[in-house]
Protein backbone atom coordinates (compact mmCIF):
# COMPACT_ATOMS: atom_id res chain seq x y z
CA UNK A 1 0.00 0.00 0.00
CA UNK A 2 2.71 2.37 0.87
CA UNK A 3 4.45 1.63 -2.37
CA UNK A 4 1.43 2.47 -4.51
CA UNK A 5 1.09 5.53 -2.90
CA UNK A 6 4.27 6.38 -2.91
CA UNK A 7 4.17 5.80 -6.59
CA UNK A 8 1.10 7.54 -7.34
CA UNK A 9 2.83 10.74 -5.52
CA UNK A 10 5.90 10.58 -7.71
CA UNK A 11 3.54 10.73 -10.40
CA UNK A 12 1.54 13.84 -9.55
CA UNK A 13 4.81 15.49 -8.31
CA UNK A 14 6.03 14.72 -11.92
CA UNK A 15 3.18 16.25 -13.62
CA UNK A 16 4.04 19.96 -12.70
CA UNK A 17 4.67 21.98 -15.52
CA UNK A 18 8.63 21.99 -15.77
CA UNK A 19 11.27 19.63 -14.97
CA UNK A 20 14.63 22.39 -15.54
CA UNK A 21 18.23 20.81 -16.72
CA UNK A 22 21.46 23.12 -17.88
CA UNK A 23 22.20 23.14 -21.31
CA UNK A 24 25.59 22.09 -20.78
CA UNK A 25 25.78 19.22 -18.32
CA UNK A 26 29.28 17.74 -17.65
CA UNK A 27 29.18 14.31 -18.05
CA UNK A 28 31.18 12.73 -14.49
CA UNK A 29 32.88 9.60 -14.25
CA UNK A 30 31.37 6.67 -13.30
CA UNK A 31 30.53 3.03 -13.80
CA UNK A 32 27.83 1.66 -16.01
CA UNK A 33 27.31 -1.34 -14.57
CA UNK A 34 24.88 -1.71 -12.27
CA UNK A 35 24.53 -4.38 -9.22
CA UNK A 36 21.56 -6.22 -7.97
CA UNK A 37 21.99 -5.98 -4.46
CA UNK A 38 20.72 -8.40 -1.39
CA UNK A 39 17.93 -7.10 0.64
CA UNK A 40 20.57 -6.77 3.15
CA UNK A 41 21.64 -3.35 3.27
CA UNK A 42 24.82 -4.56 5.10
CA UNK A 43 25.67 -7.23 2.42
CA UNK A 44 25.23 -6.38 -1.52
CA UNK A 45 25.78 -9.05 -3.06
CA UNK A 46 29.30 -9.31 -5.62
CA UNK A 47 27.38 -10.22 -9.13
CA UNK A 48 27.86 -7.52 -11.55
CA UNK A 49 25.36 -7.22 -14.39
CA UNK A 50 26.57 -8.21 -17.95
CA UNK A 51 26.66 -5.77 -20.75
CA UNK A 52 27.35 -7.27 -24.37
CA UNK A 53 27.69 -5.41 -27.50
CA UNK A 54 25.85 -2.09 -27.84
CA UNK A 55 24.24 -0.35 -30.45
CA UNK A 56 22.18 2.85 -29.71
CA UNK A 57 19.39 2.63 -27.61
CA UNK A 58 19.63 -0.40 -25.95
CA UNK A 59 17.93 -0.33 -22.25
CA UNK A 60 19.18 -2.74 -19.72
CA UNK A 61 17.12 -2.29 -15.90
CA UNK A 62 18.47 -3.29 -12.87
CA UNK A 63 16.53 -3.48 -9.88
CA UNK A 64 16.77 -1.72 -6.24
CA UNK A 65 15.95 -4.08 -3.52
CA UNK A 66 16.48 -1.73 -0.49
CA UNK A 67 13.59 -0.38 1.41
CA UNK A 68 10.63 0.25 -0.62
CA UNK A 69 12.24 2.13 -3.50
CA UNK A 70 11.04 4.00 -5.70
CA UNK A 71 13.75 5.86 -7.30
CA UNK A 72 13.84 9.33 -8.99
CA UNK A 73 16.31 11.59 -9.48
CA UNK A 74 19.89 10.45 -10.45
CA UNK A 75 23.38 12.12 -11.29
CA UNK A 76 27.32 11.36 -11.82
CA UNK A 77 28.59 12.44 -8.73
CA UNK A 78 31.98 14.04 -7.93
CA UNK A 79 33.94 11.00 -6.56
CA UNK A 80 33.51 8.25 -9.50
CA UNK A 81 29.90 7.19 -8.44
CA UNK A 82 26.31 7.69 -9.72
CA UNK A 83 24.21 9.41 -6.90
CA UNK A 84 20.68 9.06 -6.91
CA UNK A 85 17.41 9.87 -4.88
CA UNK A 86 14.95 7.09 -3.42
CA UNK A 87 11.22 8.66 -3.11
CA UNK A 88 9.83 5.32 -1.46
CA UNK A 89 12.75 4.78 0.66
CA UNK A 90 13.57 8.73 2.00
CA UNK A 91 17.19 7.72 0.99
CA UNK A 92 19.98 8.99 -1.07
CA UNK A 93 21.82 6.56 -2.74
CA UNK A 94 25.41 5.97 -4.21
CA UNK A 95 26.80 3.12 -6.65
CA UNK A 96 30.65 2.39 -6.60
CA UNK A 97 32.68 1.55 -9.49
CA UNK A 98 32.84 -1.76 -7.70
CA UNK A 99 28.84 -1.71 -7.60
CA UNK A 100 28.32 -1.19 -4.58
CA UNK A 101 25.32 0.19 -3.18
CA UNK A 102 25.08 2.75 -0.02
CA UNK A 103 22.04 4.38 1.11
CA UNK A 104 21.75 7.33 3.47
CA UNK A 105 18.60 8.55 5.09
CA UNK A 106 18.60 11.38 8.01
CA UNK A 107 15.34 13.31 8.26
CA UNK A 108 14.74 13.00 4.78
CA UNK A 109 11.69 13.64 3.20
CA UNK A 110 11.17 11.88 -0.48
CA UNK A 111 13.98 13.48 -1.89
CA UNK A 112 13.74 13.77 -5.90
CA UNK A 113 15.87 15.20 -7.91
CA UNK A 114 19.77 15.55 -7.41
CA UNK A 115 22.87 16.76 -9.12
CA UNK A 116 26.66 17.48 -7.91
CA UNK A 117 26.75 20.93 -6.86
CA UNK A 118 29.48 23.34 -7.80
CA UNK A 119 31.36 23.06 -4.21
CA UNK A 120 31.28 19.24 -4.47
CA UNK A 121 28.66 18.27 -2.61
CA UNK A 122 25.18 16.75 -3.79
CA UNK A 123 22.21 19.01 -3.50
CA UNK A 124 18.89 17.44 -3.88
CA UNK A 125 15.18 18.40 -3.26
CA UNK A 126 12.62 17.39 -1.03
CA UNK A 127 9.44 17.36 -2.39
CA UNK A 128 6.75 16.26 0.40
CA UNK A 129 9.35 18.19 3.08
CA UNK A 130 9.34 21.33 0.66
CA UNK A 131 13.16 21.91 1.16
CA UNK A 132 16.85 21.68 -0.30
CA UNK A 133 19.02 19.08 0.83
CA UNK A 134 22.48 18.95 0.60
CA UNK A 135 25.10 15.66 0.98
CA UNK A 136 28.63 15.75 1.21
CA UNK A 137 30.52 12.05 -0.50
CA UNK A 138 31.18 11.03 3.02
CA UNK A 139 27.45 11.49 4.13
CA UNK A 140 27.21 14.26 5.57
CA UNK A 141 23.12 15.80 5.27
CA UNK A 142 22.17 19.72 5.60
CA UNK A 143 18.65 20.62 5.01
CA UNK A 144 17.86 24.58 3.76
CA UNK A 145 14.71 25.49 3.68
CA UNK A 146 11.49 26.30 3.41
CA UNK A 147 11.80 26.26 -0.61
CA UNK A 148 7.88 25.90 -0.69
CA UNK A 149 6.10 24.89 -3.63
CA UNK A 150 7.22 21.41 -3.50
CA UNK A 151 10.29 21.39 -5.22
CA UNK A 152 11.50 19.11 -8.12
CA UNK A 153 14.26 19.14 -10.26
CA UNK A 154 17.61 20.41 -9.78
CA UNK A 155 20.43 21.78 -11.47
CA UNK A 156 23.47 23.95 -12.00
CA UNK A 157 23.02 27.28 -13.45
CA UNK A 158 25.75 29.52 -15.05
CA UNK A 159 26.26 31.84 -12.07
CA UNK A 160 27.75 29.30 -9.85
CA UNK A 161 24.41 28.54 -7.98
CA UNK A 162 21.68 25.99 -8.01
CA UNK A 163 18.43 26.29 -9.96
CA UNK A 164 15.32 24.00 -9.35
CA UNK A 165 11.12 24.09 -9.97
CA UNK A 166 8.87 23.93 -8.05
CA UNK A 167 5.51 23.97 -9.33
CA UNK A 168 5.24 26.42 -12.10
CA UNK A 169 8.40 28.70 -10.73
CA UNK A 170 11.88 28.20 -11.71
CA UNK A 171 13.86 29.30 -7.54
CA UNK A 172 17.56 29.65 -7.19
CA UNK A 173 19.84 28.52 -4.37
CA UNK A 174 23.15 29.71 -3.22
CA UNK A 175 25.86 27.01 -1.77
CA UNK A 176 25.77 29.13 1.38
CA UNK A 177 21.23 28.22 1.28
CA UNK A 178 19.74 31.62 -0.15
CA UNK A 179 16.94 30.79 -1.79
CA UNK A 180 15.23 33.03 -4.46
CA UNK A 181 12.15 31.93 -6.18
CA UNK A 182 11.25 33.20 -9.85
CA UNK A 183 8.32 33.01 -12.25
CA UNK A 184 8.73 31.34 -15.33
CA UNK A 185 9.91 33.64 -18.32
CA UNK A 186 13.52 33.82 -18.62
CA UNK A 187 16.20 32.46 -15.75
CA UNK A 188 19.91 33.47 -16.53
CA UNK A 189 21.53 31.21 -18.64
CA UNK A 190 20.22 28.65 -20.82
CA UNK A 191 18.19 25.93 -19.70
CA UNK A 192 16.60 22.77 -21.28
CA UNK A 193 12.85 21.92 -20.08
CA UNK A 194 9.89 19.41 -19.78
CA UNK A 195 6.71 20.34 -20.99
CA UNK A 196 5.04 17.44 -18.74
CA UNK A 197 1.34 18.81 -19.37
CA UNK A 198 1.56 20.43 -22.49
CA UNK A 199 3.98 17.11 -24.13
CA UNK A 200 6.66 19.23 -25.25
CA UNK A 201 10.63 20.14 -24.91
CA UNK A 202 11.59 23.69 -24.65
CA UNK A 203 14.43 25.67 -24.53
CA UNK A 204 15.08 28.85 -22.67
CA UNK A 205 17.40 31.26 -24.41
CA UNK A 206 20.02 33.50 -22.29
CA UNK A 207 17.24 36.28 -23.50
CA UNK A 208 14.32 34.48 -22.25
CA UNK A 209 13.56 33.68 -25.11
CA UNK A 210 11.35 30.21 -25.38
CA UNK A 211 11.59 27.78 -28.01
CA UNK A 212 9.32 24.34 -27.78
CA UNK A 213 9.63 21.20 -30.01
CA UNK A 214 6.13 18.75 -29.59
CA UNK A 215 6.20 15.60 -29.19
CA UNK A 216 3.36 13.04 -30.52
CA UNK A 217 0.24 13.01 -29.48
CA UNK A 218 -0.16 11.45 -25.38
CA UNK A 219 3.68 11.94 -24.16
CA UNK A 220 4.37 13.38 -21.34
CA UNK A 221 8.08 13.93 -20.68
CA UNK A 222 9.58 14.07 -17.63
CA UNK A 223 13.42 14.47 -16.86
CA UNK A 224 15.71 15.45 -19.69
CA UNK A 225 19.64 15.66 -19.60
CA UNK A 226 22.42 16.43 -22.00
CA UNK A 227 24.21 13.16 -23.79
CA UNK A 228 27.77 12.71 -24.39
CA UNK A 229 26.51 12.55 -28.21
CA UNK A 230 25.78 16.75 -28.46
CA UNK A 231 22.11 16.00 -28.24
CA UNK A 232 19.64 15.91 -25.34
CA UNK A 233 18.11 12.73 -24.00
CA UNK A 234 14.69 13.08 -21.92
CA UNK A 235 12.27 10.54 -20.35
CA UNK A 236 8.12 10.44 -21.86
CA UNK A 237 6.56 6.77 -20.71
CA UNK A 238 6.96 4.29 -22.66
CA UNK A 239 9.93 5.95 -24.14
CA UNK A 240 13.43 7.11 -23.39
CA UNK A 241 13.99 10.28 -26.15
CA UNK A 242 16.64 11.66 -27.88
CA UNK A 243 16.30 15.11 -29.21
CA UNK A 244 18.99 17.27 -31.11
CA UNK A 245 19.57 21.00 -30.89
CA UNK A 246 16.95 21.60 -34.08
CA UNK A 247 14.88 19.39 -32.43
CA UNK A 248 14.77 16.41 -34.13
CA UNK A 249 13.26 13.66 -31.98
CA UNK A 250 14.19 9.80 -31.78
CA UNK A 251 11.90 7.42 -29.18
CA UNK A 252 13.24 4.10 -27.64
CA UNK A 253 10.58 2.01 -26.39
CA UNK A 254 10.46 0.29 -23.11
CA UNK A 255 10.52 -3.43 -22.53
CA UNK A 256 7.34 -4.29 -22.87
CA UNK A 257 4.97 -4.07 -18.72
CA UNK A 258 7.99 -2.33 -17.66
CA UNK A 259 8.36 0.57 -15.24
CA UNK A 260 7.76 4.54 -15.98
CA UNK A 261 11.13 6.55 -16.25
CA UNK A 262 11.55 9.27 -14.91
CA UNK A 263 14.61 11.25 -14.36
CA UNK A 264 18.03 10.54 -16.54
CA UNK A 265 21.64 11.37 -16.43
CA UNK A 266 24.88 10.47 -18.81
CA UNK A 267 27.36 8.48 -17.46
CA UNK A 268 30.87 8.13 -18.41
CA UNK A 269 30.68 5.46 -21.03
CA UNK A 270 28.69 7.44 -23.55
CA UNK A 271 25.64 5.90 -22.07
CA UNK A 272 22.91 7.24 -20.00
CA UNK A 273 21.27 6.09 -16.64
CA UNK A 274 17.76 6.78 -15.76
CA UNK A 275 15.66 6.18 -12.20
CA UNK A 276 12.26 3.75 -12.99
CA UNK A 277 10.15 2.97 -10.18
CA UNK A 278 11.85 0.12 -8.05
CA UNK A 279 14.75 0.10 -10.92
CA UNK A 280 17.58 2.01 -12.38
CA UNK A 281 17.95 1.77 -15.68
CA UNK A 282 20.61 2.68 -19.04
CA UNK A 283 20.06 3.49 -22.11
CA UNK A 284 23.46 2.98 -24.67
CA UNK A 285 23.49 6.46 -26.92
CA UNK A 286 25.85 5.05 -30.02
């Protein structure tokens, strides 16, 4: 019961009107591979899931077996890891090179999306708790707040701060926890967008100006992220998208009664890695 509800509330927290990414997103080093880990939070288990030979857009989903996950945002973090936020569990997670899995929790309240900070550190929001978290690699957790709004998405903007949504605004956040909020029309810098209600991908120009690129009829996208391949890769159930610069769209489908993606994020092997209910998936992008 908790899980469905927990999964029905990532779903209306997704529907706000923009999920925010930087137009330029450095891609970080870390591992592709993915491991299935015991329920055992103390003992992940050592098998490391198999990749063969890739071609572009091939998914592969591994599954989270912590908790009651239900993952959402995800990013390369600053120390050779992928970092990534667990709704269901209240948790932020990390995946070694090695594969394996740690999970922090400390007054956390669904945390959703992430992304490595410019002082190193992970900032992340809090949806339900309506705040901005912040995690050092060693696990260290600092909460600013009230960011109101429910917040959403996060990212790095051009001036060396943090910019995330939050239900039809676009706020800012200083490393030192300022917190401005702003309504939609023109942040500084560039920034790449989700259309959820309206199924389109915009783009904000450093003149505010808007472009938007539709998708077909009945998508809604969700999290979007810049690829190591120059284009921009964005999640719409039952797809994984690819869209260029002129806005030239490419779908992936799912595996067929699979989970609904939701937030994505390149890796360092030219692929990108995506959060999907109780699973984190990757998507190959040659």
């Amino acid at each position: 019961m908790l899980k469905s509800l927990l999964s029905g509330f990532v779903a209306a927290v997704m529907s706000a009107l923009f999920v925010v990414v930087a137009v330029c997103v450095p891609t970080g080093a870390v591992s592709g591979d993915f491991l299935r880990p015991d329920a055992n939070r103390s003992a992940p288990s050592k098998r490391v899931a198999a990749i063969g030979p890739e071609k572009r857009g091939q998914i592969t989903l591994y599954p989270l077996l912590f908790g009651d996950p239900v993952a959402a945002g995800i990013t390369a973090g600053p120390d050779r890891a992928m970092w990534y936020a667990d709704f269901g569990d209240n948790s932020i997670g990390r995946v070694s090179l090695a594969g394996k899995i740690t999970e922090y929790a400390d007054g956390l309240n669904n945390p959703n999306g992430i992304v490595t900070g410019p002082d190193g550190a992970l900032w992340f929001t809090e949806t339900t708790g309506q705040q901005i978290g912040r995690i050092t690699t060693s696990g260290s957790i600092s909460h600013f707040g009230s960011a109101e709004r429910y917040p959403q998405a996060i990212t790095n903007g051009p001036d060396g701060a943090l910019w995330f949504t939050a239900f039809g605004r676009v706020a800012r956040i200083t490393t030192s926890g300022s917190i401005t909020h702003f309504k939609l029309g023109g942040p500084d810098g560039a920034l790449w967008l989700t259309d959820n209600g309206a199924g389109k991908i915009g783009r904000f120009a450093t003149n505010g100006q808007l472009t938007e690129f539709r998708l077909p009829s009945g998508l809604s996208p969700v999290g979007i992220a810049a690829g190591p391949d120059g284009a921009l890769w964005f999640t719409a159930a039952p797809y994984i998208g690819r869209i260029t610069v002129s806005g030239r769209t490419a779908l992936y489908a799912m595996p067929p009664s699979s989970c609904s993606p939701q937030q994505i994020a390149p890796g360092p092997d030219r692929a990108m890695s995506f959060t999907c209910g109780d699973k984190i998936g990757r998507i190959t992008t040659e």
